[in-house]
PDB file of N, CA and C in Angstrom:
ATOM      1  N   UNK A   1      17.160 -20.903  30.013  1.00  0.00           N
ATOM      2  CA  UNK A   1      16.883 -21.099  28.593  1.00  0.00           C
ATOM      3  C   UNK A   1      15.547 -20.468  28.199  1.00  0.00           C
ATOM      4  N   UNK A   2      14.921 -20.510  28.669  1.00  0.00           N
ATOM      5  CA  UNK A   2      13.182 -20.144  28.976  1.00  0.00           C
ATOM      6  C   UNK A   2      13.378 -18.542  28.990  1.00  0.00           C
ATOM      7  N   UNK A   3      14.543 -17.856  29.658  1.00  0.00           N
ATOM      8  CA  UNK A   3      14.048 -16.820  29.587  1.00  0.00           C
ATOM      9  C   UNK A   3      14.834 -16.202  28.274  1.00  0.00           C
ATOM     10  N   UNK A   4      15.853 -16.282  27.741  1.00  0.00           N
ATOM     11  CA  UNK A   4      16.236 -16.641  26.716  1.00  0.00           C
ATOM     12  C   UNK A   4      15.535 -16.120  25.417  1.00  0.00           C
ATOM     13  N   UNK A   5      14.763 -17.308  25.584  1.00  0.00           N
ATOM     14  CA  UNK A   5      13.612 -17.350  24.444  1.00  0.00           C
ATOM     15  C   UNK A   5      12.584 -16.018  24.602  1.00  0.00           C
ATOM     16  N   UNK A   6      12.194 -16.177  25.839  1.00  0.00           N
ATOM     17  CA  UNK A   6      11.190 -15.115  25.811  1.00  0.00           C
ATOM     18  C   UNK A   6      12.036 -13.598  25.539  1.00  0.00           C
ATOM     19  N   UNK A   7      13.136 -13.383  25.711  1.00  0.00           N
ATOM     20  CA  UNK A   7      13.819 -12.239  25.758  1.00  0.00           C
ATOM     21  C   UNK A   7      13.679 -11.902  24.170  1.00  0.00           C
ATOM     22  N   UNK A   8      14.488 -12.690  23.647  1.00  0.00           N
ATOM     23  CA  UNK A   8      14.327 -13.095  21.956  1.00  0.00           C
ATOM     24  C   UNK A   8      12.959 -12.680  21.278  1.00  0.00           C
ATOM     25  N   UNK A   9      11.860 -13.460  21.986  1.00  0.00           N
ATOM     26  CA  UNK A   9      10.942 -13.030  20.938  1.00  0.00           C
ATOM     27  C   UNK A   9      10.340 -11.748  21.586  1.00  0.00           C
ATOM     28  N   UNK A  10      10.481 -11.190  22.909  1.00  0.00           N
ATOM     29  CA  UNK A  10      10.046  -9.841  23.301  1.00  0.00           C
ATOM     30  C   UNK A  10      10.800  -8.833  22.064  1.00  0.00           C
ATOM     31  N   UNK A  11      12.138  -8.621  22.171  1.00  0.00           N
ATOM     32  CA  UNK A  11      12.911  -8.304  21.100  1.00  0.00           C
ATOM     33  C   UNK A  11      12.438  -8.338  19.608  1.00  0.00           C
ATOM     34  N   UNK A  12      12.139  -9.359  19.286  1.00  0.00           N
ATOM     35  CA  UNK A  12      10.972  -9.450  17.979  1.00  0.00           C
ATOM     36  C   UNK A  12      10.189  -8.150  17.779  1.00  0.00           C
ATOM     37  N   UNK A  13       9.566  -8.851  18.483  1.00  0.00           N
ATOM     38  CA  UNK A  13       8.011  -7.950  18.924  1.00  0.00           C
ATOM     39  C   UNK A  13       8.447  -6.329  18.698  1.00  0.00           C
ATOM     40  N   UNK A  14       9.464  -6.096  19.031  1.00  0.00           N
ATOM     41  CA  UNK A  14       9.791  -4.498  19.174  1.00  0.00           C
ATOM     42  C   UNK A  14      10.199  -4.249  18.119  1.00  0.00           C
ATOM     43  N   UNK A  15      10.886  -5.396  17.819  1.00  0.00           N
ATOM     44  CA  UNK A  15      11.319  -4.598  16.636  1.00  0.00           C
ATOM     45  C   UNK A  15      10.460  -4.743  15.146  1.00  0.00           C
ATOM     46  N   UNK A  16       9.276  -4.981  15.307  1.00  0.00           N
ATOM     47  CA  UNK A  16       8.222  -4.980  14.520  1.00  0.00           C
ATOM     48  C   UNK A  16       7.390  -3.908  14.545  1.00  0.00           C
ATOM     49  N   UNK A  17       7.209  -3.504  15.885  1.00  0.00           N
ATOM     50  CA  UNK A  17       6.150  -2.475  16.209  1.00  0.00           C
ATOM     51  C   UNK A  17       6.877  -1.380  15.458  1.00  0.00           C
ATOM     52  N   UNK A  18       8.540  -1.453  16.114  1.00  0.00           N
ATOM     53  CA  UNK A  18       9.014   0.090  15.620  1.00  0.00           C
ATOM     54  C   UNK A  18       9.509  -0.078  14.044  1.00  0.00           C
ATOM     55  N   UNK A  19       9.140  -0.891  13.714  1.00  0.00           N
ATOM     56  CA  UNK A  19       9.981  -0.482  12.013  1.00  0.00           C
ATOM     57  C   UNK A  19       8.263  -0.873  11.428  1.00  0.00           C
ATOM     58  N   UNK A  20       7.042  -0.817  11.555  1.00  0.00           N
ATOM     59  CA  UNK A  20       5.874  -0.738  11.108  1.00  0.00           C
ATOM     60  C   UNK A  20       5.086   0.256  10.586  1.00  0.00           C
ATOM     61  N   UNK A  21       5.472   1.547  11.591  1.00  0.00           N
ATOM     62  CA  UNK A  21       4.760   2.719  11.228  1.00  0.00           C
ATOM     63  C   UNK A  21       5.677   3.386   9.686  1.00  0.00           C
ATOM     64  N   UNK A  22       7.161   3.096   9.553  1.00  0.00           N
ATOM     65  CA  UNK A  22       7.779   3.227   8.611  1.00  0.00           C
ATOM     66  C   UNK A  22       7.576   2.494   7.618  1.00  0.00           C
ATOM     67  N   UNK A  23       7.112   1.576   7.539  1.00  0.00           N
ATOM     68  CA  UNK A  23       6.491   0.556   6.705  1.00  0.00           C
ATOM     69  C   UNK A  23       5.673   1.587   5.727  1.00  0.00           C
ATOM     70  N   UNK A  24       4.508   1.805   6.453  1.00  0.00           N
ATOM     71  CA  UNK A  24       3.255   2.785   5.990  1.00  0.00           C
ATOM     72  C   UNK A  24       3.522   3.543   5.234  1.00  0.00           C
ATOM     73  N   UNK A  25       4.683   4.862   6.216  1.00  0.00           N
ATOM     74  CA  UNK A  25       5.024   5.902   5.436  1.00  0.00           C
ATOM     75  C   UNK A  25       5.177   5.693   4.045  1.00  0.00           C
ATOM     76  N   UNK A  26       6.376   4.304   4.811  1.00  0.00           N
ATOM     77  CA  UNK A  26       6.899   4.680   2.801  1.00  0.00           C
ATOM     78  C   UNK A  26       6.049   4.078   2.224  1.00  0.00           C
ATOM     79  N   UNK A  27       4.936   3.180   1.848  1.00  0.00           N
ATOM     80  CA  UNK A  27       4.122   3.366   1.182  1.00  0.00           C
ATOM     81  C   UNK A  27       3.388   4.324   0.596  1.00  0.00           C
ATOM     82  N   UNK A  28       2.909   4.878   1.725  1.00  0.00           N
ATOM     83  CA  UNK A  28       2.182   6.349   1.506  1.00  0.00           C
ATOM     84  C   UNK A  28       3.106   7.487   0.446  1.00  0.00           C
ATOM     85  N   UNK A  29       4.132   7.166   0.868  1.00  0.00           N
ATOM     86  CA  UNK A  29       5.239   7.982  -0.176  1.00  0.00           C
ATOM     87  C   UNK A  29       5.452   7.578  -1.133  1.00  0.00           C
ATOM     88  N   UNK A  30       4.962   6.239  -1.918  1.00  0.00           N
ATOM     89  CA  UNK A  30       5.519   5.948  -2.930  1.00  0.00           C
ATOM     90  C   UNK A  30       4.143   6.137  -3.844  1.00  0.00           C
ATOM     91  N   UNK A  31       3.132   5.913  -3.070  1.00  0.00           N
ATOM     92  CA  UNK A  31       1.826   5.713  -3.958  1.00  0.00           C
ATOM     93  C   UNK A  31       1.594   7.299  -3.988  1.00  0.00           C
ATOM     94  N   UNK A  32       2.064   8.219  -3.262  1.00  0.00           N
ATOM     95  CA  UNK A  32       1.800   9.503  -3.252  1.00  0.00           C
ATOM     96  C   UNK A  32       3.113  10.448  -3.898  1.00  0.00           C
ATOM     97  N   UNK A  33       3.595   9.715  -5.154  1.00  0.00           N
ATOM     98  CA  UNK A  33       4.899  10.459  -5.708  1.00  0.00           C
ATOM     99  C   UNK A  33       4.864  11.509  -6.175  1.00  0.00           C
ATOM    100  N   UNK A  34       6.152  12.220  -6.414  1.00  0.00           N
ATOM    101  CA  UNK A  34       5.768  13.248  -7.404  1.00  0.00           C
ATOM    102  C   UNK A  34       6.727  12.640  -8.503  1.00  0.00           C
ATOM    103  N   UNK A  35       7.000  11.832  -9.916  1.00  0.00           N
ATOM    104  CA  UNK A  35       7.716  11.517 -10.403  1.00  0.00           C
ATOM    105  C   UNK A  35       8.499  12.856 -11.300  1.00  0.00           C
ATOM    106  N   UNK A  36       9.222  11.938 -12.550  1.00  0.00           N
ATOM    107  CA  UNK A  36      10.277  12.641 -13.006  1.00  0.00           C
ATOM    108  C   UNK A  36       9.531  11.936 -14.901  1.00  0.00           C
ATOM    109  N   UNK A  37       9.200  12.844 -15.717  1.00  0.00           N
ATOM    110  CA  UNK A  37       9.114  12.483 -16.991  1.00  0.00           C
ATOM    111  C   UNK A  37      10.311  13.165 -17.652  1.00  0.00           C
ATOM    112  N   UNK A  38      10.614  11.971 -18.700  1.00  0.00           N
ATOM    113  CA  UNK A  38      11.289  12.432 -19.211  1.00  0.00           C
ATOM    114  C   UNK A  38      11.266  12.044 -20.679  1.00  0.00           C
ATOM    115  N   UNK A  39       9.872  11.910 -21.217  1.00  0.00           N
ATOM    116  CA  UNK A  39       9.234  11.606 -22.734  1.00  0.00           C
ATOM    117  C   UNK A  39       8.749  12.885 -23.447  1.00  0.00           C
ATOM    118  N   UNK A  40       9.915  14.128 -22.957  1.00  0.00           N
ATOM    119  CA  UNK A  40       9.394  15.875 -23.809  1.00  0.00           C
ATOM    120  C   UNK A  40       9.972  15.618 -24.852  1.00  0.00           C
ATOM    121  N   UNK A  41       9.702  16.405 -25.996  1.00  0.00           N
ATOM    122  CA  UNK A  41      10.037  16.540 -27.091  1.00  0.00           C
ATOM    123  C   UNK A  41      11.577  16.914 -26.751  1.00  0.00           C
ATOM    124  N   UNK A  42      11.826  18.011 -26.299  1.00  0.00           N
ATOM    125  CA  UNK A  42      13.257  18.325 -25.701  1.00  0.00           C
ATOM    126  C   UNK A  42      13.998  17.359 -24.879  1.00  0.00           C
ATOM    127  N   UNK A  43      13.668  16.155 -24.590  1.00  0.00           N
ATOM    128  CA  UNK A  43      14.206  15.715 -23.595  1.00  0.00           C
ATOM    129  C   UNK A  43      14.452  16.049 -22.281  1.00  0.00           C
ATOM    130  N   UNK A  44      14.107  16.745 -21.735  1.00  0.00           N
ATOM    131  CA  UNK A  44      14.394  17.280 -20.473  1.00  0.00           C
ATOM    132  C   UNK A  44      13.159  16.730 -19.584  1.00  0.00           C
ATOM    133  N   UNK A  45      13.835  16.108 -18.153  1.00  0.00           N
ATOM    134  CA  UNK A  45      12.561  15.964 -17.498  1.00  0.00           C
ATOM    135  C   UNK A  45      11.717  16.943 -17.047  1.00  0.00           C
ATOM    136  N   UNK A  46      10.430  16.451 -16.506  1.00  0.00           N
ATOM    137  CA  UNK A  46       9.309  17.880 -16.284  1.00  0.00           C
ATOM    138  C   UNK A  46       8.723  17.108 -14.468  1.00  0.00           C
ATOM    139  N   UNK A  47       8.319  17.512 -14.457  1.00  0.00           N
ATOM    140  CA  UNK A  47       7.761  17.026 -12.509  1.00  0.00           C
ATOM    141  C   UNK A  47       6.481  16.271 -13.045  1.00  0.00           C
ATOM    142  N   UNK A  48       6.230  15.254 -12.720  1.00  0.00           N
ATOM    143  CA  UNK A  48       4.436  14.918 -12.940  1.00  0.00           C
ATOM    144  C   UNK A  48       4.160  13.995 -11.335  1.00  0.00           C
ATOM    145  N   UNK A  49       2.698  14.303 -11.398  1.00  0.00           N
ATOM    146  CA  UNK A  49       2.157  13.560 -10.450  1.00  0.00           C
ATOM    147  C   UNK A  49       1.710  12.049 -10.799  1.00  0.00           C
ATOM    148  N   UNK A  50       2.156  11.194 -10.068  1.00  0.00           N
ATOM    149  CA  UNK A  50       1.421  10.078 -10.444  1.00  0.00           C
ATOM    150  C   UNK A  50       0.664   9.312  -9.446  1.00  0.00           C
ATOM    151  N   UNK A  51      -0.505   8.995 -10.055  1.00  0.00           N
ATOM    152  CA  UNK A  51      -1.639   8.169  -9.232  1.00  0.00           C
ATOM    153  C   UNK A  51      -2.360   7.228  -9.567  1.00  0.00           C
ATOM    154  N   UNK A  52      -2.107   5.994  -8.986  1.00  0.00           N
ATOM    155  CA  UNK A  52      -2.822   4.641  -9.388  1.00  0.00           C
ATOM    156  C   UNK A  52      -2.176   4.373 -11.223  1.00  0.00           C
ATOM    157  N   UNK A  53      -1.268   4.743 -11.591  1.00  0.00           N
ATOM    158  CA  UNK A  53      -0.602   4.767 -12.767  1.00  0.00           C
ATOM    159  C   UNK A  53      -1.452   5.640 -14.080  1.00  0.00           C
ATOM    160  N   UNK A  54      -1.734   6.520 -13.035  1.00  0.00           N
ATOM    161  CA  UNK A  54      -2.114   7.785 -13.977  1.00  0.00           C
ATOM    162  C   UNK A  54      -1.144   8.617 -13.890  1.00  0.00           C
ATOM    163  N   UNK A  55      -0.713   9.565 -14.580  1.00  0.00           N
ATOM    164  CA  UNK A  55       0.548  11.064 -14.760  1.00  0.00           C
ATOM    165  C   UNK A  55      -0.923  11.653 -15.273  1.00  0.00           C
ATOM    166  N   UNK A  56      -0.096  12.880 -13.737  1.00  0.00           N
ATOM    167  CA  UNK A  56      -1.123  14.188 -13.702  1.00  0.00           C
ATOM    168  C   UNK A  56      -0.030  15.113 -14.067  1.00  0.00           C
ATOM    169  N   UNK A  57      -0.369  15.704 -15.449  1.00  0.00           N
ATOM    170  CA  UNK A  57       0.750  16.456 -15.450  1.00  0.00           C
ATOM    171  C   UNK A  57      -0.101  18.288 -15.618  1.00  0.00           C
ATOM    172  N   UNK A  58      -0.166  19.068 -14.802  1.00  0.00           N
ATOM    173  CA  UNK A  58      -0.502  20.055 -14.497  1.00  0.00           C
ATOM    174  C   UNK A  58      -0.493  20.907 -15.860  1.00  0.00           C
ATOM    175  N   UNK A  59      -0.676  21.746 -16.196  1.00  0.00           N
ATOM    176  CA  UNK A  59      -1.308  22.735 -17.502  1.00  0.00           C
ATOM    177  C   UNK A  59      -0.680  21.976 -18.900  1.00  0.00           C
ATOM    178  N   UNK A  60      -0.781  20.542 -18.879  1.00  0.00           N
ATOM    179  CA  UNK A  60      -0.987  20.487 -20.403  1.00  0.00           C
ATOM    180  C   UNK A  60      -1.720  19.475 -20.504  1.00  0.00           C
ATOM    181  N   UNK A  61      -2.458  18.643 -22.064  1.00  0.00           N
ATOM    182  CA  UNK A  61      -3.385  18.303 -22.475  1.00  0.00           C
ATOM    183  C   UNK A  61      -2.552  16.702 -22.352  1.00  0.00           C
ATOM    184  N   UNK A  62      -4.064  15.830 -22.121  1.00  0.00           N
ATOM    185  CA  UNK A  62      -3.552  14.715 -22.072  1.00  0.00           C
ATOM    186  C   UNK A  62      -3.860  14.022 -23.461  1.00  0.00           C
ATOM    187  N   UNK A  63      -2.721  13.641 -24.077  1.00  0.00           N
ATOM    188  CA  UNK A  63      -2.852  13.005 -25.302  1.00  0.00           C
ATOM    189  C   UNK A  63      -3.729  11.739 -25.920  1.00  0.00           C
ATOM    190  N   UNK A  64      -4.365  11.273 -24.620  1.00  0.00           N
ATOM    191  CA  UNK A  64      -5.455  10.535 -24.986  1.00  0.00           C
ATOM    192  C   UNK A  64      -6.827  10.963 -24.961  1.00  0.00           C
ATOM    193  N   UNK A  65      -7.230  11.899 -24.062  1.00  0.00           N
ATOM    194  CA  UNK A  65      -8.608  11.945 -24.025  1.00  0.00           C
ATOM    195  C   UNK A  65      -8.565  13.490 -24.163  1.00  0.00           C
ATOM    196  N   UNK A  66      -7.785  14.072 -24.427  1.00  0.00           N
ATOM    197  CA  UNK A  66      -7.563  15.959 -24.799  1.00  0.00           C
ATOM    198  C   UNK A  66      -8.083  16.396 -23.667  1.00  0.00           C
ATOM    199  N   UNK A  67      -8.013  16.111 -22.578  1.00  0.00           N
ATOM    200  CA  UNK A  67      -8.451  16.840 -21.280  1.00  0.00           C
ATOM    201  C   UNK A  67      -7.432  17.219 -20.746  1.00  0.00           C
ATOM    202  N   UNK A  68      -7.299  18.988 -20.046  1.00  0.00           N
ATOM    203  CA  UNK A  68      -6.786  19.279 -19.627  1.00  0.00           C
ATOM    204  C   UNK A  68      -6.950  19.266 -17.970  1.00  0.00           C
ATOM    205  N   UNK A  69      -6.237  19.328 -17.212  1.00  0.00           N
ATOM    206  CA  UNK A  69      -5.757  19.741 -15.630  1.00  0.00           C
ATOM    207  C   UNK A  69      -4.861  20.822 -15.348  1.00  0.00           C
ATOM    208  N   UNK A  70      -5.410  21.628 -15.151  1.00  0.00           N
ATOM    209  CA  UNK A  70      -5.006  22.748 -13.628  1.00  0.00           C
ATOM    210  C   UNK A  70      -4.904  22.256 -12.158  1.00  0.00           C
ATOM    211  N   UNK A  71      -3.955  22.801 -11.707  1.00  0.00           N
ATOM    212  CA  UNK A  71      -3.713  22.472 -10.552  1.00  0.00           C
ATOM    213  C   UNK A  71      -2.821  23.672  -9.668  1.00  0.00           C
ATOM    214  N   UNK A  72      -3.868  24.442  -9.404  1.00  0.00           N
ATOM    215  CA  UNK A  72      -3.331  25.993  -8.397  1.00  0.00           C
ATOM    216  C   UNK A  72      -3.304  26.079  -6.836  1.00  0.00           C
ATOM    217  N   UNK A  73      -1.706  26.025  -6.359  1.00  0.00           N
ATOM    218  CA  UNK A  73      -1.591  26.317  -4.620  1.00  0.00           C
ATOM    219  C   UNK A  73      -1.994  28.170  -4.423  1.00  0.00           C
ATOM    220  N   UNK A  74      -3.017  27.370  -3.280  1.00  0.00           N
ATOM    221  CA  UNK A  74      -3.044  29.267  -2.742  1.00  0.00           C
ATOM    222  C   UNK A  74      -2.221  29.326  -1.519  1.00  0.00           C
ATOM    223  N   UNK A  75      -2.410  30.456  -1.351  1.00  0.00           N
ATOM    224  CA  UNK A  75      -1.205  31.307  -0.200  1.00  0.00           C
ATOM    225  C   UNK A  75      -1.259  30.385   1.107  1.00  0.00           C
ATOM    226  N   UNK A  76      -2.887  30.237   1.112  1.00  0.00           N
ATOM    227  CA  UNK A  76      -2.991  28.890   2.518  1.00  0.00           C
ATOM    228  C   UNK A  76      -2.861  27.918   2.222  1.00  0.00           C
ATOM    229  N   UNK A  77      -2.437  27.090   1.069  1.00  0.00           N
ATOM    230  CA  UNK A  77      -1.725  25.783   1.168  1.00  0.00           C
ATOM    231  C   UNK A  77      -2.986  25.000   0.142  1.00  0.00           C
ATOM    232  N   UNK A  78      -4.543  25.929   0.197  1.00  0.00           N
ATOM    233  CA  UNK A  78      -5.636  25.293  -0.224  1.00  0.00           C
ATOM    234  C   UNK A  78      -5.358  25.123  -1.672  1.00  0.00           C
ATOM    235  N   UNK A  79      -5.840  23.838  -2.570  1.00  0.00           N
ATOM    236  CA  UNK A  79      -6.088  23.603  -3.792  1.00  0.00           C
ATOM    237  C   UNK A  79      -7.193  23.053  -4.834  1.00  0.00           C
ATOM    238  N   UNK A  80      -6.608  23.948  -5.970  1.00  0.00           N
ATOM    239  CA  UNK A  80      -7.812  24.394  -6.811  1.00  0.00           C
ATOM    240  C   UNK A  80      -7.567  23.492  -8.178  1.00  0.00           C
ATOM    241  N   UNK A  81      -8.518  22.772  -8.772  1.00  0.00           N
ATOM    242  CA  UNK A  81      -8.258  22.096  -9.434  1.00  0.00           C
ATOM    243  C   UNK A  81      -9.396  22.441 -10.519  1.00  0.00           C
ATOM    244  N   UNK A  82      -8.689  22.571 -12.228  1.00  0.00           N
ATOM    245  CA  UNK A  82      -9.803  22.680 -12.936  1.00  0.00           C
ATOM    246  C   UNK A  82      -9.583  22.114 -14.437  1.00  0.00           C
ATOM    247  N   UNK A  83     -10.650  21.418 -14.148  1.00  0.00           N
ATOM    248  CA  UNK A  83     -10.828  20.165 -15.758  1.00  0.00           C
ATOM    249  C   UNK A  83     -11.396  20.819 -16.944  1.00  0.00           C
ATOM    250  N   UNK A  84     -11.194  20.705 -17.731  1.00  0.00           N
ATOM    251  CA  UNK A  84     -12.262  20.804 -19.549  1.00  0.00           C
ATOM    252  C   UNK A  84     -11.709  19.970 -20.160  1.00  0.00           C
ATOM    253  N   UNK A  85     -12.510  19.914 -21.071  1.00  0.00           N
ATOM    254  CA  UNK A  85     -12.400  18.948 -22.504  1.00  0.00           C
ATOM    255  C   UNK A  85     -11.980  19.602 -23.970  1.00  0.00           C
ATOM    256  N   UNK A  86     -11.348  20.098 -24.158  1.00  0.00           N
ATOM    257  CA  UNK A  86     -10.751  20.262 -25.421  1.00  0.00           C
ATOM    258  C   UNK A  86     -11.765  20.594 -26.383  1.00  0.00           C
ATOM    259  N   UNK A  87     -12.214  19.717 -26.886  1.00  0.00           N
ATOM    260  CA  UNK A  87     -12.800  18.756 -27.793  1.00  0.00           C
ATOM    261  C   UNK A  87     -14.653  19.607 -27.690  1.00  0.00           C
ATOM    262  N   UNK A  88     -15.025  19.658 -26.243  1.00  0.00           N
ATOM    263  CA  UNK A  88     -16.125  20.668 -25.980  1.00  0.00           C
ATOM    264  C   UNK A  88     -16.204  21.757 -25.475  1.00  0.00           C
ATOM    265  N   UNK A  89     -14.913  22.296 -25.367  1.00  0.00           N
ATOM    266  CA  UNK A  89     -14.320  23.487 -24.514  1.00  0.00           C
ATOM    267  C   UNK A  89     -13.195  24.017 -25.412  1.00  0.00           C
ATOM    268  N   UNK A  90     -13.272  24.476 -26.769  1.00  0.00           N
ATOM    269  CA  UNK A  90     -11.777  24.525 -26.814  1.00  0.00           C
ATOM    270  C   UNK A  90     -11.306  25.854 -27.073  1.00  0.00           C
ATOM    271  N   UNK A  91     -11.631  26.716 -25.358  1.00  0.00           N
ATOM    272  CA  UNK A  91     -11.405  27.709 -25.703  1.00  0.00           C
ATOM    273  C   UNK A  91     -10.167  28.186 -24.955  1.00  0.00           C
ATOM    274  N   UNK A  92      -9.518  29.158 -24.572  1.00  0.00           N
ATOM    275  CA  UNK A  92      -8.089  29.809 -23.374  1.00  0.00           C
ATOM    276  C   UNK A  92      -8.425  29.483 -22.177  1.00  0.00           C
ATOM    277  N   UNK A  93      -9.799  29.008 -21.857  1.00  0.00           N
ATOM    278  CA  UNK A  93      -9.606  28.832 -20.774  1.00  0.00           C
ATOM    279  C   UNK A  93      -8.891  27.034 -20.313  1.00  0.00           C
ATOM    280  N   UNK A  94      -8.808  26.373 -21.565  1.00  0.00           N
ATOM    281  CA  UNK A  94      -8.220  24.817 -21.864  1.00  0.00           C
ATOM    282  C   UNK A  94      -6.335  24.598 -21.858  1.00  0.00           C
ATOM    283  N   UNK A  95      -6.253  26.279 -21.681  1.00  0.00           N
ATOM    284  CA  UNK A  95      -4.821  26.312 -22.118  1.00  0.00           C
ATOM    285  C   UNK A  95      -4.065  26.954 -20.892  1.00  0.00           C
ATOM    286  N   UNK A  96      -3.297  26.296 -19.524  1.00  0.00           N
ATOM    287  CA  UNK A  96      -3.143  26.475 -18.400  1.00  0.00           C
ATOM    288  C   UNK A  96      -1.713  26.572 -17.971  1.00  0.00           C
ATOM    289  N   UNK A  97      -1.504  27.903 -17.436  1.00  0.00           N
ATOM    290  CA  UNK A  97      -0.140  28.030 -16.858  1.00  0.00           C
ATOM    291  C   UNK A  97       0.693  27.128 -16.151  1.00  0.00           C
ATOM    292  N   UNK A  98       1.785  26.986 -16.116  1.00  0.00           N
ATOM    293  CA  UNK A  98       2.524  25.954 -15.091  1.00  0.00           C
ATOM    294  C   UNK A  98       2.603  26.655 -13.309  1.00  0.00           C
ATOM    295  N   UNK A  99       2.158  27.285 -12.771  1.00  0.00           N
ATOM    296  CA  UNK A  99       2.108  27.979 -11.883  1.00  0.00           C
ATOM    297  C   UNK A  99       1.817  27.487 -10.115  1.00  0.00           C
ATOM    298  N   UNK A 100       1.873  25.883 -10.332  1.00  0.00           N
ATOM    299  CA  UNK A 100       0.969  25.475  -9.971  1.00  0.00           C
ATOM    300  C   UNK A 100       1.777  24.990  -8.302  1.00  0.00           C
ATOM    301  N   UNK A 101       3.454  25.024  -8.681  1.00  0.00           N
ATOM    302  CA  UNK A 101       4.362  24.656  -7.655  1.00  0.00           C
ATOM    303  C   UNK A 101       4.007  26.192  -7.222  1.00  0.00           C
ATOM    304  N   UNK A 102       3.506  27.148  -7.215  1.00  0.00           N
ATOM    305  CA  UNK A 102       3.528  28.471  -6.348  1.00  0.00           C
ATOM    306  C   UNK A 102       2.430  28.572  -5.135  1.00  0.00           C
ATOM    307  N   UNK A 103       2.711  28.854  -4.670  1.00  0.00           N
ATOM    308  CA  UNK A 103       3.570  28.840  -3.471  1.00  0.00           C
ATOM    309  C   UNK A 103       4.734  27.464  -3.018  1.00  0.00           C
ATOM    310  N   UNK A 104       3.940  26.449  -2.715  1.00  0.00           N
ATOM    311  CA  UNK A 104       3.935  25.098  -2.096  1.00  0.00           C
ATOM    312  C   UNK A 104       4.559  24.101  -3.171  1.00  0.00           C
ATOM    313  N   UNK A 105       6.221  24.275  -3.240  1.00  0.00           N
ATOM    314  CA  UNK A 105       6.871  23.181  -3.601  1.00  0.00           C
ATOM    315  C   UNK A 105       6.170  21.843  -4.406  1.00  0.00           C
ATOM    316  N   UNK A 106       5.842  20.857  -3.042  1.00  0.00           N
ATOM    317  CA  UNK A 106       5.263  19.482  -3.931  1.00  0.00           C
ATOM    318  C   UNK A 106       3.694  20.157  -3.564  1.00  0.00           C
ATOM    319  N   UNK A 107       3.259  20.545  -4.297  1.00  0.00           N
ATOM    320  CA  UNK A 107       1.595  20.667  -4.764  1.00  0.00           C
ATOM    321  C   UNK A 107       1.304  19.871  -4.934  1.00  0.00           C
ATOM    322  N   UNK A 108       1.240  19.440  -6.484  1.00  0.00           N
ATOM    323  CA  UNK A 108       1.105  18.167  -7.149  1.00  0.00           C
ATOM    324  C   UNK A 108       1.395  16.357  -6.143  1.00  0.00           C
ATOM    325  N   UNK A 109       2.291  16.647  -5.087  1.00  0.00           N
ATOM    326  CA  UNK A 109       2.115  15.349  -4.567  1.00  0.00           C
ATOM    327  C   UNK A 109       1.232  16.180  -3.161  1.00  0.00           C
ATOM    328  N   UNK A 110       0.901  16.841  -3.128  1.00  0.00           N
ATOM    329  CA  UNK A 110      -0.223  16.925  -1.890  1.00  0.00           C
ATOM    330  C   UNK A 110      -1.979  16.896  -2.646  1.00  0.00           C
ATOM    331  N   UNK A 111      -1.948  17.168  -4.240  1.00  0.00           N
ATOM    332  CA  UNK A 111      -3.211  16.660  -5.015  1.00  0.00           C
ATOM    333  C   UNK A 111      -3.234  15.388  -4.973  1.00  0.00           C
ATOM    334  N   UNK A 112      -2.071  14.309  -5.001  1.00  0.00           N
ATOM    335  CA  UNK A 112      -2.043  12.815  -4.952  1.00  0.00           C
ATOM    336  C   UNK A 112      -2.815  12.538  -3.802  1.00  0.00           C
ATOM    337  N   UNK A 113      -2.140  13.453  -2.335  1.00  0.00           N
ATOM    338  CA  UNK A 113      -2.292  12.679  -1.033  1.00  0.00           C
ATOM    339  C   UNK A 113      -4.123  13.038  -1.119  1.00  0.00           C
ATOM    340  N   UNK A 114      -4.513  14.222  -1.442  1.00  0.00           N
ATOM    341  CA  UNK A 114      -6.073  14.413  -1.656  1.00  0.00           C
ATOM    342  C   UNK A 114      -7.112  13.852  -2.260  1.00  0.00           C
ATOM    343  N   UNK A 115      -6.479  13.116  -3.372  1.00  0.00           N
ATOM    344  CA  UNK A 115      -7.061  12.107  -3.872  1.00  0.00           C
ATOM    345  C   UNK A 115      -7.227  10.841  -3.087  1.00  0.00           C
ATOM    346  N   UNK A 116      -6.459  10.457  -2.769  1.00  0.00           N
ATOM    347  CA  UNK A 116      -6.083   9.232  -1.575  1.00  0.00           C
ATOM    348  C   UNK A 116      -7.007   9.400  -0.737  1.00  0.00           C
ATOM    349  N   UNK A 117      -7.179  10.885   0.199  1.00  0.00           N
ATOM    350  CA  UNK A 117      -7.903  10.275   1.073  1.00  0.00           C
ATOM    351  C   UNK A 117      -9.434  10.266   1.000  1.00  0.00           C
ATOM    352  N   UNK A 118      -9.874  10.983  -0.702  1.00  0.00           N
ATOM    353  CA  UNK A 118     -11.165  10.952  -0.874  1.00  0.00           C
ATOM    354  C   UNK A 118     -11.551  10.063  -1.171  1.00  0.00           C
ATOM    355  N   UNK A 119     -10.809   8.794  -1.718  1.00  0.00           N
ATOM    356  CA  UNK A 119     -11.376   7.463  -2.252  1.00  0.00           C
ATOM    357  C   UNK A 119     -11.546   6.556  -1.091  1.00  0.00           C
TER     358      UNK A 119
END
């Protein structure tokens, strides 16, 4: 009976360790999304990043504080990120291509994971 038990909760044990590190991931994957908007004038969804329940949405203006975000993959995977203010900036350089999935697919959720690990 004794061993039983111990068999049982050895069994536990394993199966904690191994379904734990998956635990993480998907956290890490959920707080590191790339979502789906779908509040365009056209209706059609657009890709946005979201973080800590912010939407990063790459070359257009954010309707609350008129600040724009850039967000450019280079050929090595490195990323370039660039802010202004509208409002004290409001010149072409405020007004930013969508370009930003080039090269590297999820960009925008590898700016999430960069944020993450700078905080």
């Amino acid at each position: 009976m004794k061993l039983i038990a111990i068999a049982i909760c050895c069994l536990f044990l394993i199966l904690i360790f191994i379904s734990f590190p998956t635990v993480i991931s998907s956290t890490f994957t959920i707080i590191n999304s790339v979502g789906k908007d779908c509040e365009t004038d056209t209706g059609e969804c657009i890709e946005v990043c979201e973080f800590e329940d912010i939407k990063l949405l790459p070359g257009t203006a954010d309707a609350n504080n008129t600040k724009c975000l850039a967000i450019f993959c280079g050929d090595d995977y490195t990323l370039t990120v660039h802010t202004c203010n509208q409002e004290e900036d409001p010149t072409m350089s405020c007004k930013f291509s969508h370009n930003y999935k080039k090269p590297y697919p999820d960009c925008c959720n590898q700016f999430c994971q960069s944020i993450t690990q700078l905080d």
